[in-house]
Protein backbone atom coordinates (compact mmCIF):
# COMPACT_ATOMS: atom_id res chain seq x y z
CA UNK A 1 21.42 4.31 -4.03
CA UNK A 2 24.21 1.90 -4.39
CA UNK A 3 26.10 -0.41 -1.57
CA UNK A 4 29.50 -0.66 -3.23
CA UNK A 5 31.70 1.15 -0.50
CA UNK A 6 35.16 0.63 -2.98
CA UNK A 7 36.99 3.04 -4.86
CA UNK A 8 37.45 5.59 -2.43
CA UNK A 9 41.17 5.99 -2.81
CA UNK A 10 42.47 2.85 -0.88
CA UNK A 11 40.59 3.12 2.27
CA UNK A 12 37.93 0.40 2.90
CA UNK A 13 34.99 1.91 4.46
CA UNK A 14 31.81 -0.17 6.21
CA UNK A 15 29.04 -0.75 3.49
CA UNK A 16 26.88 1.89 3.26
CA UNK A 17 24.69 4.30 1.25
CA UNK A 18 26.62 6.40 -1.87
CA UNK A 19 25.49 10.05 -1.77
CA UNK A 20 24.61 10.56 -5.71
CA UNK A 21 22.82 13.88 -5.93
CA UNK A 22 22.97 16.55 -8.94
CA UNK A 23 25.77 18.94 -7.99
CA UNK A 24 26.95 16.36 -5.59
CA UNK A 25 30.74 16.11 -6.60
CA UNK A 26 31.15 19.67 -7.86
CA UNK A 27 29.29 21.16 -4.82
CA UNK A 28 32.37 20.33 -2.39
CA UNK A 29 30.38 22.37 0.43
CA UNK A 30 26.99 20.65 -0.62
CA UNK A 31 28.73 17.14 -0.34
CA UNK A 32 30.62 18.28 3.42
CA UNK A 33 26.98 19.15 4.65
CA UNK A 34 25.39 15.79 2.86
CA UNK A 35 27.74 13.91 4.49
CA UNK A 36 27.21 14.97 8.02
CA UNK A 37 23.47 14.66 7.71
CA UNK A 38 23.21 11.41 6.06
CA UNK A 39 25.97 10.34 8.72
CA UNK A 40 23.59 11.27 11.98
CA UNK A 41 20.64 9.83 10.32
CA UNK A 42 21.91 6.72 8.88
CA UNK A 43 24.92 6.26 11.82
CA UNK A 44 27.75 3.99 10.06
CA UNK A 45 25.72 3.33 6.83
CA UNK A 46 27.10 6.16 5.33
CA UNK A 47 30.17 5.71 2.84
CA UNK A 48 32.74 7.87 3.02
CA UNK A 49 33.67 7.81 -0.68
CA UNK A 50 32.58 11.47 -0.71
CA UNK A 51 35.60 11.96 1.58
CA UNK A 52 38.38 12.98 0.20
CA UNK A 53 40.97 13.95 3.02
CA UNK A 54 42.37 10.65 4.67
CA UNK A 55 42.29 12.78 7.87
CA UNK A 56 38.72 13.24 7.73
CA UNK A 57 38.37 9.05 7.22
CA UNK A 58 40.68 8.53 10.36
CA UNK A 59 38.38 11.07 12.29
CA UNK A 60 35.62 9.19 11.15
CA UNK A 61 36.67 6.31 11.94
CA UNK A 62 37.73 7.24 15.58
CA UNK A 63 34.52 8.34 16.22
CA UNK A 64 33.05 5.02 15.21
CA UNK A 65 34.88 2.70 17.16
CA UNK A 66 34.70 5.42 20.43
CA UNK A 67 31.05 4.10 19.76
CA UNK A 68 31.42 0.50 19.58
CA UNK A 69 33.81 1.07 22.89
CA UNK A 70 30.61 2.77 24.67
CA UNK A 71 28.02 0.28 23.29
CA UNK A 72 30.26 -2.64 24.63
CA UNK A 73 30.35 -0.78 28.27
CA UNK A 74 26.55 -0.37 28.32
CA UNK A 75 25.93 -4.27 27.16
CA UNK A 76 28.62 -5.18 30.32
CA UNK A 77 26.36 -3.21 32.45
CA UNK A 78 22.93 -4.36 31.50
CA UNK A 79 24.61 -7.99 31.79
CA UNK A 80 25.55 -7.29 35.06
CA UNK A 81 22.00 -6.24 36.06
CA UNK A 82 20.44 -9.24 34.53
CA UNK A 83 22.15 -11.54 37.00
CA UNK A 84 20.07 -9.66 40.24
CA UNK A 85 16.82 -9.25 37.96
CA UNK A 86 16.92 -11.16 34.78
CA UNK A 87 13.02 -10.94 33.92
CA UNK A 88 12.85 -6.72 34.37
CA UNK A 89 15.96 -6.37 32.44
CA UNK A 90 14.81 -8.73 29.46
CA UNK A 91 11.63 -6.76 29.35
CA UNK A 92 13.79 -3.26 29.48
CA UNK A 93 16.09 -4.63 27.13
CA UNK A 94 13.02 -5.88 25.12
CA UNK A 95 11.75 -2.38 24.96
CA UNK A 96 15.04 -0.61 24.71
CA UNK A 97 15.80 -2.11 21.11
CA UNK A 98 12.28 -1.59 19.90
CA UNK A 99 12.16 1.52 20.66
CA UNK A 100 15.85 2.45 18.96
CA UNK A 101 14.26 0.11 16.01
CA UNK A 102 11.43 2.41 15.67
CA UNK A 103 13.26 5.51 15.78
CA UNK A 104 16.36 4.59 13.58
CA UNK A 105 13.46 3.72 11.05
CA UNK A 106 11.82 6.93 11.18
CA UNK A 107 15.28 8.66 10.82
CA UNK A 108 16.25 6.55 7.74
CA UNK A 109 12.85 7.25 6.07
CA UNK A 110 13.21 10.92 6.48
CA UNK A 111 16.47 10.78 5.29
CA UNK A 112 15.58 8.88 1.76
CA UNK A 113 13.00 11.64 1.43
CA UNK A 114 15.69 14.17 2.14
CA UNK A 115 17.93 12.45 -1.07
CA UNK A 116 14.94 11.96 -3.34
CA UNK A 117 14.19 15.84 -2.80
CA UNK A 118 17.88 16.63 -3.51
CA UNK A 119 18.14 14.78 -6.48
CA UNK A 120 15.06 16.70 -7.47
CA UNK A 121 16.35 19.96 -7.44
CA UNK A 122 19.00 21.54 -9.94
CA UNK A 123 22.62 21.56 -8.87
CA UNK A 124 23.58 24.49 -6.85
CA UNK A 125 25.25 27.53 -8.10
CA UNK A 126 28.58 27.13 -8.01
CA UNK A 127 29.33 30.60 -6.42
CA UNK A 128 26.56 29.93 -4.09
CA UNK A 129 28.18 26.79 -2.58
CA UNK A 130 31.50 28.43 -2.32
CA UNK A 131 29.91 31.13 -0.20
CA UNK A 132 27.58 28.83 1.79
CA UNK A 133 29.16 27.11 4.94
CA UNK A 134 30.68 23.67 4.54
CA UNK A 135 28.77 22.49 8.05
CA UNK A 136 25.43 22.05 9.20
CA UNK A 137 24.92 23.55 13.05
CA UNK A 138 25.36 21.12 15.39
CA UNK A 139 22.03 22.08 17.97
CA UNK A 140 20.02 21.85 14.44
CA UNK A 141 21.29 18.79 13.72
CA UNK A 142 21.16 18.03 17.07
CA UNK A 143 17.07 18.92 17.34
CA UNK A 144 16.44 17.57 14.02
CA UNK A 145 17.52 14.40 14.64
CA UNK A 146 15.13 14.05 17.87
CA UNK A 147 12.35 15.29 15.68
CA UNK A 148 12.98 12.93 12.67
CA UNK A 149 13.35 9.74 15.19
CA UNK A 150 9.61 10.86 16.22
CA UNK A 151 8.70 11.03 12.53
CA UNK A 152 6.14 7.95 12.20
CA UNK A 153 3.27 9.13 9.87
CA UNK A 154 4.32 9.68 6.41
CA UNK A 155 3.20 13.63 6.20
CA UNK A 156 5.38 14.24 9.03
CA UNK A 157 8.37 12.23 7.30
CA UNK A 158 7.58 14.07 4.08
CA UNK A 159 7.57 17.79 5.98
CA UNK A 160 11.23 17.12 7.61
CA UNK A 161 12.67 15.06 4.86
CA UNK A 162 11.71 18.66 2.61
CA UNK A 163 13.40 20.67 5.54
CA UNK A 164 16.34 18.47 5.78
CA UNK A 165 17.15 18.96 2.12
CA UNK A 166 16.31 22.36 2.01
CA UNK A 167 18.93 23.18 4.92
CA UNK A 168 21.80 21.26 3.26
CA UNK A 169 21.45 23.13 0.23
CA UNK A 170 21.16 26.40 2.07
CA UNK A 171 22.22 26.22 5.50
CA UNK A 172 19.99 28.84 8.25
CA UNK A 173 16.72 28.30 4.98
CA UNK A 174 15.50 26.66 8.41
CA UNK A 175 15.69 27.62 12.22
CA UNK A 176 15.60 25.70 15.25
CA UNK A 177 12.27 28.08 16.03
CA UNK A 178 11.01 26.48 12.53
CA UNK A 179 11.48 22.64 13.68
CA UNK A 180 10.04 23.04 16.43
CA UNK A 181 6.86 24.66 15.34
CA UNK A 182 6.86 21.69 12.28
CA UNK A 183 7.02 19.10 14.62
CA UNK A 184 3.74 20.05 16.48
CA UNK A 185 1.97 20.70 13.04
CA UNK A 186 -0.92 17.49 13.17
CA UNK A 187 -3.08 16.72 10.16
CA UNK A 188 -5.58 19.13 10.20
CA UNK A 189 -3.63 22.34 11.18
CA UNK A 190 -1.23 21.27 8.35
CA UNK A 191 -3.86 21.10 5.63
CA UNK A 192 -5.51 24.31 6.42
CA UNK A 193 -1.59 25.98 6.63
CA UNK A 194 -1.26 24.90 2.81
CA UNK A 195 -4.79 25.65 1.88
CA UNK A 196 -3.87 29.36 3.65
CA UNK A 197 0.03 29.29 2.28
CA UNK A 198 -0.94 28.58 -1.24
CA UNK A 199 -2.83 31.82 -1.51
CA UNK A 200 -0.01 33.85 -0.29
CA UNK A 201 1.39 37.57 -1.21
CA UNK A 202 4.90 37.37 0.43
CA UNK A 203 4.49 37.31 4.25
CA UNK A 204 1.04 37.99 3.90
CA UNK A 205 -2.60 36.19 3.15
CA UNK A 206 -5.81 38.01 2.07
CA UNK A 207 -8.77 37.15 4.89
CA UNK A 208 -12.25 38.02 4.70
CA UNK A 209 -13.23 39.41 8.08
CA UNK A 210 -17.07 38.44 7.45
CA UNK A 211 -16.08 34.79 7.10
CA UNK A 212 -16.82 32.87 10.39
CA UNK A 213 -14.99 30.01 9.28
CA UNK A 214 -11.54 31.92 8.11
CA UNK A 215 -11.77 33.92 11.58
CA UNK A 216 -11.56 30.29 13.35
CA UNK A 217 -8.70 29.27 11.00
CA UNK A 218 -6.47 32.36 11.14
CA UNK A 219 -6.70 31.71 15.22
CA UNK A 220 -6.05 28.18 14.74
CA UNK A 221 -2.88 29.06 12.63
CA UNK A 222 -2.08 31.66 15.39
CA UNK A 223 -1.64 29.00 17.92
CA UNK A 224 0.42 27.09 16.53
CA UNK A 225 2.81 29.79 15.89
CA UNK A 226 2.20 30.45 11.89
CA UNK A 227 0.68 33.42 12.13
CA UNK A 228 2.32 36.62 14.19
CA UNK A 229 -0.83 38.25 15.16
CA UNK A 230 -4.79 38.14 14.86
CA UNK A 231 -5.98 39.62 11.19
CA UNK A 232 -7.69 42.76 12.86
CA UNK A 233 -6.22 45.93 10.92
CA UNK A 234 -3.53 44.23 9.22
CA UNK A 235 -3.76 45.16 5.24
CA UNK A 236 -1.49 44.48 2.60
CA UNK A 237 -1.49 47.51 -0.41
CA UNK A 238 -1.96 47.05 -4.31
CA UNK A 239 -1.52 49.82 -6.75
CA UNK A 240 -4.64 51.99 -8.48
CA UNK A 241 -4.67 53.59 -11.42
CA UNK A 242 -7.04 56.23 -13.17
CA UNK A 243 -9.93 53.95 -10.68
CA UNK A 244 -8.23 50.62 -11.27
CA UNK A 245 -6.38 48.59 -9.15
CA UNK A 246 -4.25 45.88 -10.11
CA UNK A 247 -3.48 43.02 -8.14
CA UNK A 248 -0.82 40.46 -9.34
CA UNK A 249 0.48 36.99 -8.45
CA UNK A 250 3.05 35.34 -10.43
CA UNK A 251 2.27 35.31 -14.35
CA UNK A 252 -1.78 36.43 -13.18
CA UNK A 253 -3.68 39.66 -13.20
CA UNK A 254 -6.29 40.45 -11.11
CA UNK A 255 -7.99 44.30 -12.27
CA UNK A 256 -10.74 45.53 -10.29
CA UNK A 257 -13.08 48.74 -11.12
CA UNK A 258 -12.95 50.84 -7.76
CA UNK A 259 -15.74 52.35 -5.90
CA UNK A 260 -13.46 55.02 -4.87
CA UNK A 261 -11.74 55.93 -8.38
CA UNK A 262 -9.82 58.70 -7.35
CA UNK A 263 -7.89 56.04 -4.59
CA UNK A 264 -4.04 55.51 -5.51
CA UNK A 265 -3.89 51.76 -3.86
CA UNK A 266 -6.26 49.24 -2.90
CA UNK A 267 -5.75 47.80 0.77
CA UNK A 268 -6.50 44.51 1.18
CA UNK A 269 -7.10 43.20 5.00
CA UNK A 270 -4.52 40.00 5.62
CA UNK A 271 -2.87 38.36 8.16
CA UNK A 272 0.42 38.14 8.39
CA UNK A 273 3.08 34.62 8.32
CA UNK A 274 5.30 34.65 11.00
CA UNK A 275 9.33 33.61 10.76
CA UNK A 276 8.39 29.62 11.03
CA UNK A 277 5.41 30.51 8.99
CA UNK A 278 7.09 32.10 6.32
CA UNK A 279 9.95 29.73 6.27
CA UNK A 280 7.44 26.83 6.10
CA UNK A 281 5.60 28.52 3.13
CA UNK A 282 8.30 28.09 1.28
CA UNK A 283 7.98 24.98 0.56
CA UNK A 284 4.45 25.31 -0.95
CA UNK A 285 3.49 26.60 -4.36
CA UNK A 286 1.50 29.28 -4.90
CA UNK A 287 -2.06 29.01 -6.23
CA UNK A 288 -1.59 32.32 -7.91
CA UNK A 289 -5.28 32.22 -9.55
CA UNK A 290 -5.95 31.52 -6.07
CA UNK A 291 -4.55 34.17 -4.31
CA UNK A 292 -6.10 36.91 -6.71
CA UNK A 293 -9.20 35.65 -6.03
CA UNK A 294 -8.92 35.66 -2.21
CA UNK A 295 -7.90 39.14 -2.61
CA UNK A 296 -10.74 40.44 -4.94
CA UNK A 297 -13.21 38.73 -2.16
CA UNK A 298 -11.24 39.83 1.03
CA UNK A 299 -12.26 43.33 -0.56
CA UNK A 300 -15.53 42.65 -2.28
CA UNK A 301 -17.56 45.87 -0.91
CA UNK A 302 -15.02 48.37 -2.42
CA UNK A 303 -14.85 47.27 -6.50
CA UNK A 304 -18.17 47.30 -8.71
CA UNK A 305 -16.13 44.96 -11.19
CA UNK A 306 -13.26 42.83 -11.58
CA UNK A 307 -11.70 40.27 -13.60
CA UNK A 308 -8.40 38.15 -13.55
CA UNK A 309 -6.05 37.91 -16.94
CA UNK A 310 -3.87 34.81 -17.45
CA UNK A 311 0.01 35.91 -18.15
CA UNK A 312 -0.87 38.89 -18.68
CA UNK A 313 2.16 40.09 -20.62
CA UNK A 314 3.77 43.64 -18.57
CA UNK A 315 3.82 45.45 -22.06
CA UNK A 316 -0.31 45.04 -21.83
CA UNK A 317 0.12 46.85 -18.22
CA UNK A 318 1.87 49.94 -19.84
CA UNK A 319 -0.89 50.17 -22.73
CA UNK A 320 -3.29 50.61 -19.99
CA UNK A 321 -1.77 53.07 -17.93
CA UNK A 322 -0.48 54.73 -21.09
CA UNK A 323 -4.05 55.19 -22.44
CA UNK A 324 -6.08 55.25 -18.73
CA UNK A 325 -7.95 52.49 -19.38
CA UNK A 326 -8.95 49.50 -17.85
CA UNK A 327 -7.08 46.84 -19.40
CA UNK A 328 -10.79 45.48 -20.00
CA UNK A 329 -11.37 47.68 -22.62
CA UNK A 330 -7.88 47.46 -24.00
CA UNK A 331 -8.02 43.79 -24.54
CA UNK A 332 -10.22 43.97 -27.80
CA UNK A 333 -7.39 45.64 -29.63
CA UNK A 334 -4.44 43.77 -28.02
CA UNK A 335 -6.08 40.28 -27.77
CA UNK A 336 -4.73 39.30 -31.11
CA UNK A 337 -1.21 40.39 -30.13
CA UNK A 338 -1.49 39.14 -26.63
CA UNK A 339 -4.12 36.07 -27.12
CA UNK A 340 -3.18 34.57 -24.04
CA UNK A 341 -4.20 36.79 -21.70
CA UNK A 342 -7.99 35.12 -21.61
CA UNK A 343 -10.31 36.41 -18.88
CA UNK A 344 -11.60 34.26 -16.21
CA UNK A 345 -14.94 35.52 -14.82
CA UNK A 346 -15.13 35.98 -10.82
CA UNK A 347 -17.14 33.35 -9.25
CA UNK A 348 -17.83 36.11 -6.57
């Protein structure tokens, strides 16, 4: 970040912080929703170099010195007071600026998170930005900011500095619904969200039903709002074929030997992310190893054996449906052609 407010076309704007993100001058929409954020976070630190209508400068401008205008009304006022109780109002106004301190500090650190994360990420598609809207909503910005000034512990700061940059580069990726739920999220409920997130199919997360422990979680994750419902019948459905069913995250295979071989699907029980759930997820990566596994032991009693493949290319998939086999017995004449597709036993 640089504090060299000049060359902005003549105008002189305050000292502030220079917006220099990947995409950032070709993304006109991107920069119009940058702006606006960085502007409510960071107040007048904000240059407006990525401004290029003089009209938008004047309205900025106006807006900052309606500010000053109000600021100098309310230090009148509190002057006023001081006269009939100087002590009280020295101790309010003691607190007063400590406590904008504190939040203006919170709001700054989520905002550098917010930049780091968008200088992260590729540019945007250029069609993508021309379709997107140039604003941010006002009541999310509006909410946002109130949860960001409460922001003091750094995995709180990290969650809404990801949000923040995820919404500017696609505005709705996050709902008000969303920042609230966040915003409640403490230390252990978050971990055990990722721990649950990162073995994810979609909306949906194997559970084993027999596991004490997962029961508590899933209710835990329920009432906070990340879950829709309690895991009791909920199943998400993998493909069978010729008594093998195949389950598959990402580039990884997991191929299981069913009890019941003339079954068309394997149905797995799961529970279910909700809309802030889902929308949270996103920002975690999938264990996809992981998330086989759960799957294979959310349905232990209904396979007699089952292994998981590494990228298991799709042309290895057709071989076995091709032939009927299970890719198991496949491998030995495809492993030179496909050699990294390397079985990793079940510790089940």
């Amino acid at each position: 970040m640089a504090d060299d407010p000049r060359e902005d076309g003549g105008e002189t704007p305050s000292v502030g912080v220079e917006l220099d993100i990947p995409g950032f001058k070709a993304g006109i929409k991107l920069r119009s929703r940058a702006v606006a954020a960085w502007d409510r976070l960071f107040g007048d630190k904000v240059t407006k170099k990525g401004l290029q209508d003089a009209a938008d400068i004047r309205v900025a401008n106006a807006e900052a010195d309606s500010r000053v205008r109000l600021i100098g009304a309310a230090t009148d006022l509190m002057i006023e007071r001081m006269r009939d109780n100087p002590e009280r109002a020295e101790r309010a106004l003691a607190s007063f600026w400590a406590r904008q301190e504190r939040q203006q500090a919170n709001k700054e650190a989520v905002a550098e998170i917010a930049y780091k994360e968008l200088r992260r990420l590729p540019p945007p598609d250029a069609e993508e930005d021309a379709a997107s809207s140039p604003e941010l909503d006002e009541d999310w910005l509006n909410v946002f900011e109130v949860r960001a000034e409460q922001a003091t512990s750094d995995r709180m700061r990290d969650l809404l500095g990801l949000i923040l940059a995820g919404q500017i580069r696609r505005p709705g990726t996050f709902s008000l619904l969303t920042l609230d739920v966040a915003s409640k999220l403490d230390t252990n409920v978050a971990l055990v969200f990722q721990a649950w997130a990162r073995r994810r199919f979609e909306r949906f997360i194997p559970i084993v039903h027999s596991d004490a422990s997962a029961m508590d979680e899933a209710e835990l994750l329920l009432s906070f709002g990340l879950i829709v419902s309690g895991p009791a019948a909920l199943t998400t459905n993998f493909p069978a074929n010729n008594g093998v069913a195949r389950i598959k995250s990402g580039q990884h295979r997991g191929f299981a030997a069913l009890a019941n071989n003339v079954s068309d699907h394997l149905a797995v029980p799961a529970v279910r992310l909700s809309l802030a759930g889902t929308e949270l997820a996103a920002l975690i990566d999938v264990d996809e190893v992981g998330a086989v596994i759960s799957a294979l032991r959310a349905t232990k009693s209904l396979w007699s054996n089952a292994k998981v493949y590494r990228e298991v290319p799709d042309e290895l998939i057709t071989l076995a449906d091709q032939y009927g086999q299970p890719i198991t017995r496949l491998r030995r004449v495809t492993v030179a052609r496909f050699s990294d597709a390397s079985p990793e036993h079940m510790p089940l």
